[in-house]
C-alpha atoms as a PDB file:
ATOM      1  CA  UNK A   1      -5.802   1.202 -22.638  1.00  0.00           C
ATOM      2  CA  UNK A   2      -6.435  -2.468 -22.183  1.00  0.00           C
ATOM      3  CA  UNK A   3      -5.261  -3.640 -18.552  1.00  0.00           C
ATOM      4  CA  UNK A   4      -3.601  -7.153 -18.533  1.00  0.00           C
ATOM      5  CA  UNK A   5      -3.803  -9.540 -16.256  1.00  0.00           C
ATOM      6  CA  UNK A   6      -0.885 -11.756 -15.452  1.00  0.00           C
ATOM      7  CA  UNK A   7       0.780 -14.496 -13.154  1.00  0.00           C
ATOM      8  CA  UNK A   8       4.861 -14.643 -12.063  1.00  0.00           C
ATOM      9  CA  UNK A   9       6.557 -17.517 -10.354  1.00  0.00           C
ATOM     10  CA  UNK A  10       8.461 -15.627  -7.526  1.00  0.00           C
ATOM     11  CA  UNK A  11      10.484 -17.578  -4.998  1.00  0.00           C
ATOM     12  CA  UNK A  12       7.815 -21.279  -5.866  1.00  0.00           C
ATOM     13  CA  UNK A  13       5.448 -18.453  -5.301  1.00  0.00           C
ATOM     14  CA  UNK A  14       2.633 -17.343  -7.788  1.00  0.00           C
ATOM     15  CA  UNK A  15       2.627 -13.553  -7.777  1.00  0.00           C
ATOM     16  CA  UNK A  16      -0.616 -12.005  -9.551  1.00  0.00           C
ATOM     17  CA  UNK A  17      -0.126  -8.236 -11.208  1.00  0.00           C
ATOM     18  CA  UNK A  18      -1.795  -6.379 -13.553  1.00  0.00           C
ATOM     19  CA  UNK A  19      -0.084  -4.257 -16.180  1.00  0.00           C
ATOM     20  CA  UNK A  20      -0.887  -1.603 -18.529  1.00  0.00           C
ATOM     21  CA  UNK A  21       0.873   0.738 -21.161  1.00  0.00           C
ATOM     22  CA  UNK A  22       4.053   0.838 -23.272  1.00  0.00           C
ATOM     23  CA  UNK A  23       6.615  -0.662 -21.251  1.00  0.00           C
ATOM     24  CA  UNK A  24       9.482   1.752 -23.151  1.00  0.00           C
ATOM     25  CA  UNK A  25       7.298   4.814 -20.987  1.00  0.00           C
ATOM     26  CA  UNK A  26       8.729   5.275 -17.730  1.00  0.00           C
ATOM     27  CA  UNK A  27       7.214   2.433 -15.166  1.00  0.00           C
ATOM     28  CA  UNK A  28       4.850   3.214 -11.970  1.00  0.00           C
ATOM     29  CA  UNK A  29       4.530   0.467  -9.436  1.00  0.00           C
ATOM     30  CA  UNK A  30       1.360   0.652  -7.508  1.00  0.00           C
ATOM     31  CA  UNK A  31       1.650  -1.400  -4.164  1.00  0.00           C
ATOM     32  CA  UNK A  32      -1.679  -1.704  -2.447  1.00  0.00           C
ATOM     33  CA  UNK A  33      -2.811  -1.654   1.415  1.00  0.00           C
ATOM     34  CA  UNK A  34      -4.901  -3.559   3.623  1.00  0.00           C
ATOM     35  CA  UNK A  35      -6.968  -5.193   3.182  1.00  0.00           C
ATOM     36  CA  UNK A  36      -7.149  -4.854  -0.769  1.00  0.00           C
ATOM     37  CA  UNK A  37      -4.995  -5.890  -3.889  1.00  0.00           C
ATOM     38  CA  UNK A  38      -4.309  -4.428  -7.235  1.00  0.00           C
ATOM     39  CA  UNK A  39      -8.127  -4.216  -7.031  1.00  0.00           C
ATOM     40  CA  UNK A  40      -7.957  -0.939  -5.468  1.00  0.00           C
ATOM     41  CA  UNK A  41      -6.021   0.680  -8.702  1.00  0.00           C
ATOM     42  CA  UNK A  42      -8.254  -0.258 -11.299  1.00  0.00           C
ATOM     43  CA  UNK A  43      -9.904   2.745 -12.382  1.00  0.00           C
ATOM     44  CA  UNK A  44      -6.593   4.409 -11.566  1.00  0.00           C
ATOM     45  CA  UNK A  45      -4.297   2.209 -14.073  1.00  0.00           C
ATOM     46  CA  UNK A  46      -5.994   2.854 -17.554  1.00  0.00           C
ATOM     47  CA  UNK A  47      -5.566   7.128 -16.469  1.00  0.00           C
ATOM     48  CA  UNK A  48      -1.877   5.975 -16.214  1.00  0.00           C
ATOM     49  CA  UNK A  49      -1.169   4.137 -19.046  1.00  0.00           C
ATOM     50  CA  UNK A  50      -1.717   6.980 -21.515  1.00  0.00           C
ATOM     51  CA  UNK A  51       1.944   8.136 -20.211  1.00  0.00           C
ATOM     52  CA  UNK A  52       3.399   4.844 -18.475  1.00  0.00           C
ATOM     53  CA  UNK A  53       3.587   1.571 -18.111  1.00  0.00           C
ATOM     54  CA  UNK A  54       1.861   0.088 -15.165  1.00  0.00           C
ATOM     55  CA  UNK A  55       2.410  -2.474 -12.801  1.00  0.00           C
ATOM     56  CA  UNK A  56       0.285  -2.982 -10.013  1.00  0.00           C
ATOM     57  CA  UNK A  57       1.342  -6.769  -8.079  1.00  0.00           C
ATOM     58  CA  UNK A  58      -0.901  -8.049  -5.469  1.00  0.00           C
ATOM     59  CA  UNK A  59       1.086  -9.528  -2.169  1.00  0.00           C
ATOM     60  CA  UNK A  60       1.634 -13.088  -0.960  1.00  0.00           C
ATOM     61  CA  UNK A  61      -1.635 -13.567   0.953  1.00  0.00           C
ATOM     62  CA  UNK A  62      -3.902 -11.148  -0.790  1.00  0.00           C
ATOM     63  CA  UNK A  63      -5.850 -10.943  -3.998  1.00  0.00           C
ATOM     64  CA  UNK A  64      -5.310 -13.336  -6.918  1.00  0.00           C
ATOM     65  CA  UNK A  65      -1.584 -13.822  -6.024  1.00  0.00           C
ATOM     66  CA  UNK A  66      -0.873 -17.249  -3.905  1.00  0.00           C
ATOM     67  CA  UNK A  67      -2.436 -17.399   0.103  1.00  0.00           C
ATOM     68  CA  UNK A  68      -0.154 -19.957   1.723  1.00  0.00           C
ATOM     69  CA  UNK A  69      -1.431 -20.745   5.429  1.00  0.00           C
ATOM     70  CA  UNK A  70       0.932 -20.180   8.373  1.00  0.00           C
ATOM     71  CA  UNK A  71       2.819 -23.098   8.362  1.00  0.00           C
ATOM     72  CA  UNK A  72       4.118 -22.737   4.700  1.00  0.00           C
ATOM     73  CA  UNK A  73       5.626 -19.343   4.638  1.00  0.00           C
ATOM     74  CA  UNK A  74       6.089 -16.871   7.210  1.00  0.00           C
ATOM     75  CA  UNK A  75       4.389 -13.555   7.073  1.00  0.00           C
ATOM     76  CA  UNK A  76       6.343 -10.836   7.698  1.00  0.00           C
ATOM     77  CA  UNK A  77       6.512  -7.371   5.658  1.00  0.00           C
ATOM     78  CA  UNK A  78      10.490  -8.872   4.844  1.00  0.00           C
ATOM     79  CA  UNK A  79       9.043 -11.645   2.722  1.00  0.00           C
ATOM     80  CA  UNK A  80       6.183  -9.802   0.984  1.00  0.00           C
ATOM     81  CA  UNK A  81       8.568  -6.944   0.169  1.00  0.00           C
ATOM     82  CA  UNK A  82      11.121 -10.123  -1.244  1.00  0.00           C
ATOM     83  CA  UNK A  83       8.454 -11.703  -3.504  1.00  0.00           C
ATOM     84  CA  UNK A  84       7.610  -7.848  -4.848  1.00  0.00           C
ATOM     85  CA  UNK A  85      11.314  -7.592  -5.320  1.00  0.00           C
ATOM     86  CA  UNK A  86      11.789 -10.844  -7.198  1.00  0.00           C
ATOM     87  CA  UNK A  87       8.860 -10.046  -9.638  1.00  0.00           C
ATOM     88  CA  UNK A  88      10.418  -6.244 -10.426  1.00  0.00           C
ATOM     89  CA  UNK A  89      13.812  -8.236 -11.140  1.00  0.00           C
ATOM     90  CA  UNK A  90      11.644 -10.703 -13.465  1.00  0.00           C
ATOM     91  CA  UNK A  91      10.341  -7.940 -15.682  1.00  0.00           C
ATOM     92  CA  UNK A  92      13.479  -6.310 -15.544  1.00  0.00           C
ATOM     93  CA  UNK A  93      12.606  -3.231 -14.239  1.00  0.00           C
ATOM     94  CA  UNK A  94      15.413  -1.025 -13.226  1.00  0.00           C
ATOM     95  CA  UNK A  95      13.864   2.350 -12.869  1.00  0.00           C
ATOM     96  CA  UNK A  96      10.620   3.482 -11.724  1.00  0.00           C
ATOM     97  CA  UNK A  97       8.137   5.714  -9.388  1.00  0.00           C
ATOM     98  CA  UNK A  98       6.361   3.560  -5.895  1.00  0.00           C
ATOM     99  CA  UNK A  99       2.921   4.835  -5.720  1.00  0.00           C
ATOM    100  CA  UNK A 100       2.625   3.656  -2.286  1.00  0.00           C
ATOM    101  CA  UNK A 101      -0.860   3.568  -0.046  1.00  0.00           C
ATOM    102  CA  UNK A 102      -1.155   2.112   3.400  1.00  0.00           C
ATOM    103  CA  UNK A 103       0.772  -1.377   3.351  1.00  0.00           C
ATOM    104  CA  UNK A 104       2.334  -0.241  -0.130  1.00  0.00           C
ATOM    105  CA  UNK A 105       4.837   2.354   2.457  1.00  0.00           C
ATOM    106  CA  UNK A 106       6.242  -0.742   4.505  1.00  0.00           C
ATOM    107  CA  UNK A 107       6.967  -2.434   1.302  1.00  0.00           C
ATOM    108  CA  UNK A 108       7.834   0.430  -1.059  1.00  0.00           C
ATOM    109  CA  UNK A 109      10.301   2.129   1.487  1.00  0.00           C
ATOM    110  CA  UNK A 110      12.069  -1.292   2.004  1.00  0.00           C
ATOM    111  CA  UNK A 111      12.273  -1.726  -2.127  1.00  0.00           C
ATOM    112  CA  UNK A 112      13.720   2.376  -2.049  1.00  0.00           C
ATOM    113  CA  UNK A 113      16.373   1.547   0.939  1.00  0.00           C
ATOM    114  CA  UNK A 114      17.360  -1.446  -1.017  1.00  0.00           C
ATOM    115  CA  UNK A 115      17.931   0.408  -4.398  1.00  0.00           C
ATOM    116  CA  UNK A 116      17.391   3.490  -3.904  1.00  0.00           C
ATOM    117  CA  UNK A 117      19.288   4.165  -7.330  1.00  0.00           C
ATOM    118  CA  UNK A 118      16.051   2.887  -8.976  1.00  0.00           C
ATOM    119  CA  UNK A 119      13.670   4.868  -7.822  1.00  0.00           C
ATOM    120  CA  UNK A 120      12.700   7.634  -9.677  1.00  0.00           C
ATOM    121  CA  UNK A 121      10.230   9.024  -6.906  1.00  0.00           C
ATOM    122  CA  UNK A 122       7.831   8.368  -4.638  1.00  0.00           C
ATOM    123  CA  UNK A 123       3.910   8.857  -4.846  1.00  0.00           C
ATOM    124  CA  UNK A 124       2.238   8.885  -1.069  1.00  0.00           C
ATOM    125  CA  UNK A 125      -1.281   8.184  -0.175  1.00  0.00           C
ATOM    126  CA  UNK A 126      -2.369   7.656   2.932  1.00  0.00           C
ATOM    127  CA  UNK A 127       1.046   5.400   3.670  1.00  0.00           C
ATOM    128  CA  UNK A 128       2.676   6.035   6.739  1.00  0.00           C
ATOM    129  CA  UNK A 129       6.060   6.486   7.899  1.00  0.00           C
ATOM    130  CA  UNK A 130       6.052   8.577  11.485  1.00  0.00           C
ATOM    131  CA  UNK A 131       4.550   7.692  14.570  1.00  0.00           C
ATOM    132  CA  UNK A 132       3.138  11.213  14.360  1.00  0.00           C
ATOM    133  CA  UNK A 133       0.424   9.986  11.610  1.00  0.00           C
ATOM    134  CA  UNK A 134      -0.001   6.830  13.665  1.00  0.00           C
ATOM    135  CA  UNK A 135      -4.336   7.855  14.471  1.00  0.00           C
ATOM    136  CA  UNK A 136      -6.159   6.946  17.988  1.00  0.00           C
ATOM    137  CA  UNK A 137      -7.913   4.022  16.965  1.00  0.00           C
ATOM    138  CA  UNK A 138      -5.367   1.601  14.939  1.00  0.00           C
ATOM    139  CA  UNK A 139      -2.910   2.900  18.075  1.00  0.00           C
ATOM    140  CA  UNK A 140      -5.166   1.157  20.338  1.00  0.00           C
ATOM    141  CA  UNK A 141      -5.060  -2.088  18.644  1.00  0.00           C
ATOM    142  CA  UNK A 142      -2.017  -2.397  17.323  1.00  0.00           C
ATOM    143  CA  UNK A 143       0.317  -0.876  20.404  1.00  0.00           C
ATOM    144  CA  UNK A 144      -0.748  -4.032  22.939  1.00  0.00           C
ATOM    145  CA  UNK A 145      -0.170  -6.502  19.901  1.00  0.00           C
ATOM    146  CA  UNK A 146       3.301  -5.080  19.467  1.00  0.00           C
ATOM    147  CA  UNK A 147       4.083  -5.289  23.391  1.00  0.00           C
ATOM    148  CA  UNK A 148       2.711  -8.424  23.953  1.00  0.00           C
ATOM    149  CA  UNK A 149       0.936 -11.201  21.737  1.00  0.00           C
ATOM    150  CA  UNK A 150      -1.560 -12.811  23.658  1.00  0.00           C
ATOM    151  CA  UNK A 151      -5.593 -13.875  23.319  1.00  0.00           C
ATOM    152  CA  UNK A 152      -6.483 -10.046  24.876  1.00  0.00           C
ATOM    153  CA  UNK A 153      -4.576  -8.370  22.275  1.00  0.00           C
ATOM    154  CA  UNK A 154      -5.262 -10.504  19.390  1.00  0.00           C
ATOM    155  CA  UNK A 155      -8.900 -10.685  20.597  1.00  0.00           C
ATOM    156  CA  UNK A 156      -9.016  -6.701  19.644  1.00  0.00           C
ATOM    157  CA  UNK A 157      -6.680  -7.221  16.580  1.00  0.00           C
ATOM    158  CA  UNK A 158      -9.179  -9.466  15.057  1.00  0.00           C
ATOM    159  CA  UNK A 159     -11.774  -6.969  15.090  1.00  0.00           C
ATOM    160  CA  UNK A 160      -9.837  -5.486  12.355  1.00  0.00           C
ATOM    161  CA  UNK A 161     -10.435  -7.942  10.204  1.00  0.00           C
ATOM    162  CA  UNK A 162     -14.209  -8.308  10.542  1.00  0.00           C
ATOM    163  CA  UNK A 163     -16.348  -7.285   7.716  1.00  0.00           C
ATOM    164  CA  UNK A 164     -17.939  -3.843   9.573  1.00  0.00           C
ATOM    165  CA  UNK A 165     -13.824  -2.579   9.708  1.00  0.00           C
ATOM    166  CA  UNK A 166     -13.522  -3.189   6.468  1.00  0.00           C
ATOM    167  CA  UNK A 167     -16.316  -1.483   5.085  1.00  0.00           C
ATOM    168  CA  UNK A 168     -15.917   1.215   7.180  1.00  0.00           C
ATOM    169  CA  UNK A 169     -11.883   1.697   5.681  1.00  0.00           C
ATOM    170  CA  UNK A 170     -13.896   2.456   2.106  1.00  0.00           C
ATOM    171  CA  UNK A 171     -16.570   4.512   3.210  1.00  0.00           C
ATOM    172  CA  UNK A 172     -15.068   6.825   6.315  1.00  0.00           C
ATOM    173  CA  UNK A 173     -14.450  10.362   4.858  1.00  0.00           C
ATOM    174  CA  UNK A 174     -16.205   9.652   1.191  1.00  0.00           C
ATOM    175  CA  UNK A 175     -17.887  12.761  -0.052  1.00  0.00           C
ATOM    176  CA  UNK A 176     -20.668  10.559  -1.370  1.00  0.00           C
ATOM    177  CA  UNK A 177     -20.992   7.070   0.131  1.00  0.00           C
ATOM    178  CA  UNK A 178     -22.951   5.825  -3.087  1.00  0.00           C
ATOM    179  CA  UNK A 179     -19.828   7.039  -5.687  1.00  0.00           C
ATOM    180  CA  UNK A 180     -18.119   4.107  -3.816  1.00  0.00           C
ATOM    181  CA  UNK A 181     -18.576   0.546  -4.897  1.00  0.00           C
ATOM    182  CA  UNK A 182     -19.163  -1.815  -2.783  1.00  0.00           C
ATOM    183  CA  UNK A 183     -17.500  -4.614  -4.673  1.00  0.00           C
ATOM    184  CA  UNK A 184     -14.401  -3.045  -2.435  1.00  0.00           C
ATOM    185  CA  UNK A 185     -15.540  -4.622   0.808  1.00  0.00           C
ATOM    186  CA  UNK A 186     -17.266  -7.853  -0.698  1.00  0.00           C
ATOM    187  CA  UNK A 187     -14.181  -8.961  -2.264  1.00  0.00           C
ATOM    188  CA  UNK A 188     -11.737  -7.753   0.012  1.00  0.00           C
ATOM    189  CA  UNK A 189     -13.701  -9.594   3.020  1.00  0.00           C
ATOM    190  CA  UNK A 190     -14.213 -12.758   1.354  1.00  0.00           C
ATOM    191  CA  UNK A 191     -10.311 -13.039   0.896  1.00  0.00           C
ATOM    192  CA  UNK A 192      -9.960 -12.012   4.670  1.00  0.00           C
ATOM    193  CA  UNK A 193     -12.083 -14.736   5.159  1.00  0.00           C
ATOM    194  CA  UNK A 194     -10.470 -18.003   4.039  1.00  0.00           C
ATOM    195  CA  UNK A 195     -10.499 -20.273   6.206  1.00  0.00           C
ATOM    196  CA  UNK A 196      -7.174 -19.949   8.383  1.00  0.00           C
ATOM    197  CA  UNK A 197      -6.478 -17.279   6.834  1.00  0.00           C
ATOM    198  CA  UNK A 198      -6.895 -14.851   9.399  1.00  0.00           C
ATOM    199  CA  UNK A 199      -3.556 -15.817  11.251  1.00  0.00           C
ATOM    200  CA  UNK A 200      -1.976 -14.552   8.430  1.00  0.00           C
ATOM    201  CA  UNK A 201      -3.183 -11.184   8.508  1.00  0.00           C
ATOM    202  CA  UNK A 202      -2.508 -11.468  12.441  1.00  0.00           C
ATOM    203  CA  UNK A 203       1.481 -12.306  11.660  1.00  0.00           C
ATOM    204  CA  UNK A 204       1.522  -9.431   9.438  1.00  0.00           C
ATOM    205  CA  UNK A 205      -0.511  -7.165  11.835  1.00  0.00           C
ATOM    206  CA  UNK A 206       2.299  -7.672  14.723  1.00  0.00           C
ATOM    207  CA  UNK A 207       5.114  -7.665  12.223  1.00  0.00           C
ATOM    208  CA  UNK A 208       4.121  -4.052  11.588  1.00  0.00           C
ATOM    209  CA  UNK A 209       6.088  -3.226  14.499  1.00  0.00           C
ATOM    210  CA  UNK A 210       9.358  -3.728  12.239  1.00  0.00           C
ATOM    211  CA  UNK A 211       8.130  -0.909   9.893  1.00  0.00           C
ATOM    212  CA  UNK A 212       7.895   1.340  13.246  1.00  0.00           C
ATOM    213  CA  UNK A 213      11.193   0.097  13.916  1.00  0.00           C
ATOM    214  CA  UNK A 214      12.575   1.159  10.594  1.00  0.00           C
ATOM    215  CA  UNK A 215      11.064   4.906  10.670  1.00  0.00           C
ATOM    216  CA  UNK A 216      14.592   6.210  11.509  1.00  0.00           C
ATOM    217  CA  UNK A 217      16.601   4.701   8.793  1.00  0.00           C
ATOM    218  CA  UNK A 218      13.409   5.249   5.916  1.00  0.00           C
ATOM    219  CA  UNK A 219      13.945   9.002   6.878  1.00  0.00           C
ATOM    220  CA  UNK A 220      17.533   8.762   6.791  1.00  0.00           C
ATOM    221  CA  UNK A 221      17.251   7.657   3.312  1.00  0.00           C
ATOM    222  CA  UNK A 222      14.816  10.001   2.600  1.00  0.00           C
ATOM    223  CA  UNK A 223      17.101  13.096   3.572  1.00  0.00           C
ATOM    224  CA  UNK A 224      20.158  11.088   1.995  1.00  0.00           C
ATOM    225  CA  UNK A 225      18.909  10.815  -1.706  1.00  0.00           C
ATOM    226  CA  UNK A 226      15.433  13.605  -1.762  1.00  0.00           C
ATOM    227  CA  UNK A 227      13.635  11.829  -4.162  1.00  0.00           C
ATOM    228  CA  UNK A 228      10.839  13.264  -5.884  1.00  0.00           C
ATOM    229  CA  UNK A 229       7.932  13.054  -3.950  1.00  0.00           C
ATOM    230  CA  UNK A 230       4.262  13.647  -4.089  1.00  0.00           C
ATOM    231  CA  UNK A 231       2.153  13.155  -1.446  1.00  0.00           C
ATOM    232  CA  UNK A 232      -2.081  13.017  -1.988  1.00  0.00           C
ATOM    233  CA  UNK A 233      -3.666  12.605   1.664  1.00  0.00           C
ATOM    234  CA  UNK A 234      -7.276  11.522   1.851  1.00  0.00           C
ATOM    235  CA  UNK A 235      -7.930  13.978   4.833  1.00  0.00           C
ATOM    236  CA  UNK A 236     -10.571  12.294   6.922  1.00  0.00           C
ATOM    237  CA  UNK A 237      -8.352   8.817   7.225  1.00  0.00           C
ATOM    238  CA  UNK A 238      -8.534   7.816  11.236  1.00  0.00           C
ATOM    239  CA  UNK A 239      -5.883   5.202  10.927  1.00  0.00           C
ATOM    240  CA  UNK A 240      -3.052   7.336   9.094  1.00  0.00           C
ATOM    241  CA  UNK A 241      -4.047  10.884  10.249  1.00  0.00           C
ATOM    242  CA  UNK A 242      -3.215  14.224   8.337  1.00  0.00           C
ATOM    243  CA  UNK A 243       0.030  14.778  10.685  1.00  0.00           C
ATOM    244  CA  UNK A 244       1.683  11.710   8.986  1.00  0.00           C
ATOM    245  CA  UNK A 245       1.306  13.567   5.583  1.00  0.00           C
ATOM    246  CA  UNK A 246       2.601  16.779   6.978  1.00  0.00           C
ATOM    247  CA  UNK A 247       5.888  14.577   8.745  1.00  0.00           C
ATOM    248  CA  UNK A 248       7.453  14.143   5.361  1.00  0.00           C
ATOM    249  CA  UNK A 249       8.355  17.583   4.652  1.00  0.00           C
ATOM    250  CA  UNK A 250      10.760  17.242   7.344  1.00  0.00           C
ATOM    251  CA  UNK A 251      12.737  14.736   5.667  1.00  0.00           C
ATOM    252  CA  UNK A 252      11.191  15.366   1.677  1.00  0.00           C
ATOM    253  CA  UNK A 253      10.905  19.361   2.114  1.00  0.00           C
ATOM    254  CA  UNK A 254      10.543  19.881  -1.526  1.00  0.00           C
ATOM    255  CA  UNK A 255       7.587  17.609  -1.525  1.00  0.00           C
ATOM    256  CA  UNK A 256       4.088  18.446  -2.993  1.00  0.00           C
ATOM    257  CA  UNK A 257       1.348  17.972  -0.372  1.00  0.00           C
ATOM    258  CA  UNK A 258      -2.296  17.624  -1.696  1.00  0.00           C
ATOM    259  CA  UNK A 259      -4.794  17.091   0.365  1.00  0.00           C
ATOM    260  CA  UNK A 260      -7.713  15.628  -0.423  1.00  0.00           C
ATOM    261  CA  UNK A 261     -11.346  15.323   0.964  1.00  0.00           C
ATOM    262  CA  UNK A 262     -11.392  11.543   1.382  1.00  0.00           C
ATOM    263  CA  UNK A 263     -10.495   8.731   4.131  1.00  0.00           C
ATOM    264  CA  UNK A 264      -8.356   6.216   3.733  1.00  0.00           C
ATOM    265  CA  UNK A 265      -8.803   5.024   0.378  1.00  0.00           C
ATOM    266  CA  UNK A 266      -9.343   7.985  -2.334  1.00  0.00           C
ATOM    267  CA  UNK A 267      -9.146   6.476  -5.599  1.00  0.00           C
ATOM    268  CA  UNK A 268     -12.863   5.642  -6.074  1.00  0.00           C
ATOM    269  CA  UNK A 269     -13.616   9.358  -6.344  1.00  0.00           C
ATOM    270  CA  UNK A 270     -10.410  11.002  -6.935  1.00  0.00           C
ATOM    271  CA  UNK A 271      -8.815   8.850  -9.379  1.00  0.00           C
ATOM    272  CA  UNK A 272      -8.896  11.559 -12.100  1.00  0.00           C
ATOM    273  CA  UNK A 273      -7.059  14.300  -9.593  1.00  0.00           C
ATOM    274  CA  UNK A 274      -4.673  11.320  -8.624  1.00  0.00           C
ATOM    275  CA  UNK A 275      -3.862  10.574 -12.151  1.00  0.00           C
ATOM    276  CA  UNK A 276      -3.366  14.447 -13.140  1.00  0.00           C
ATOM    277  CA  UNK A 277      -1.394  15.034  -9.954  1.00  0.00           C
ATOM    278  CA  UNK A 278       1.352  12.262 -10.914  1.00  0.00           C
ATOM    279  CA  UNK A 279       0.957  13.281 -14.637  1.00  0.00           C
ATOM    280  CA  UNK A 280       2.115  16.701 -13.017  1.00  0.00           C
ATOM    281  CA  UNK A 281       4.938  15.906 -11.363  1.00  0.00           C
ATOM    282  CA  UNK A 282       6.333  12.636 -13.307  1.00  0.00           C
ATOM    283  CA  UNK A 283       4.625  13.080 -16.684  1.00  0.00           C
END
């Protein structure tokens, strides 16, 4: 299945997404974390688009879609889940599943509140939504940010975006370090690393604390409408630990937990399982 690769003008914005399969076959929208982009689904897609058509967007501020600075647009979870919203009204979509994976959770959930009568179900990796998966180490960044915004705790948020962290998010829990390719980190970093754009990803990092803020009413919504739900965990993930899988079956308790023995991204050696897990359940 040939992937295409394609450009939307959302809000004066361009909006970069890639998009694969016959677009009468029931849609899947992959929404990427941090630090990545669509990048991170592209062994996944073509394993998709046998049954469905694909669309995978990148963000405002990450990957080929548009990197405003600061002072021309404000970078909050709100806006990046608007601009993803504008784009799914563009191509007229009006049903589909949210494969959602770290960042992808903030923004699906808000797209699911918002229409929750288009969403056929939800597919969970490593995306959190309970303080309870919340792991030791992004809770000691990210906790002083969200109290107070000053040099201390940005000084220890910006370690986050150095280029150690963000090898480390591809390589902690791999069963075989050399299965993963390093063009994961190299082009992730060197998007981190335009110049100014770092405050972005700092806006974004404290803004999180809306997403913690929202927990009550996502799992209201959850319990409200039980949407179809499969959840694949990468196991050894230190930011979004294995209790944040095991939360949703409070709220989604006719969801199907897989675990699987990865960190925090999966897809470079479990793309096949992925892709025959969602078959599974939404094929």
């Amino acid at each position: 299945m040939t992937t295409l690769h394609k450009f939307a003008t959302v809000g004066g914005r361009q909006v970069f997404y890639r998009e694969a399969g016959d677009d009468a076959r029931p849609t899947i929208l992959l929404l990427h974390g941090f630090p990545t982009s669509s990048h991170m689904f592209r062994d996944l897609i073509p394993l998709l688009a046998e049954r469905f058509h694909v669309i995978a967007p990148d963000y405002i501020g990450f990957g080929q879609s548009d990197a405003p600075s600061v002072d021309d647009f404000d970078y909050t979870f709100d806006n990046l889940t608007a601009h993803v919203s504008g784009l799914i009204d563009q191509l007229g979509l009006t049903s589909y599943v949210l494969y959602m994976q770290d960042y992808g959770g903030p923004v699906g959930f808000r797209l699911f509140t918002q229409h929750p009568d288009r969403v056929r179900g939800f597919v969970i990796q490593n995306a959190n939504a309970y303080m309870a998966g919340v792991g030791e180490m992004p809770a000691q960044i990210f906790l002083p940010l969200w109290e107070k915004r000053d040099a201390a705790s940005e000084g220890a948020a910006r370690g986050f975006l150095a280029a150690e962290t963000t090898k480390f998010q591809y390589l902690v829990g791999a069963k075989n370090p050399d299965a993963i390719s390093p063009d994961n980190w190299t082009i992730d970093q060197a998007l981190l690393d335009r110049p100014g754009h770092d405050d972005a990803h700092l806006d974004l990092l404290e803004d999180y604390k809306t997403n913690v803020a929202a927990y009550d009413s996502w799992h209201e919504a959850f319990r409200a409408n039980s949407p179809k739900t499969l959840i694949v965990w990468g196991k050894q993930d230190p930011f979004f630990i294995p209790a944040g899988a095991e939360a949703f079956l409070a709220d989604l308790p006719l969801a199907k937990l897989v675990w699987l023995d990865a960190g925090h991204f999966v897809l470079d050696e479990n793309a096949t399982t992925v892709a025959a897990e969602i078959s599974s359940v939404f094929g």
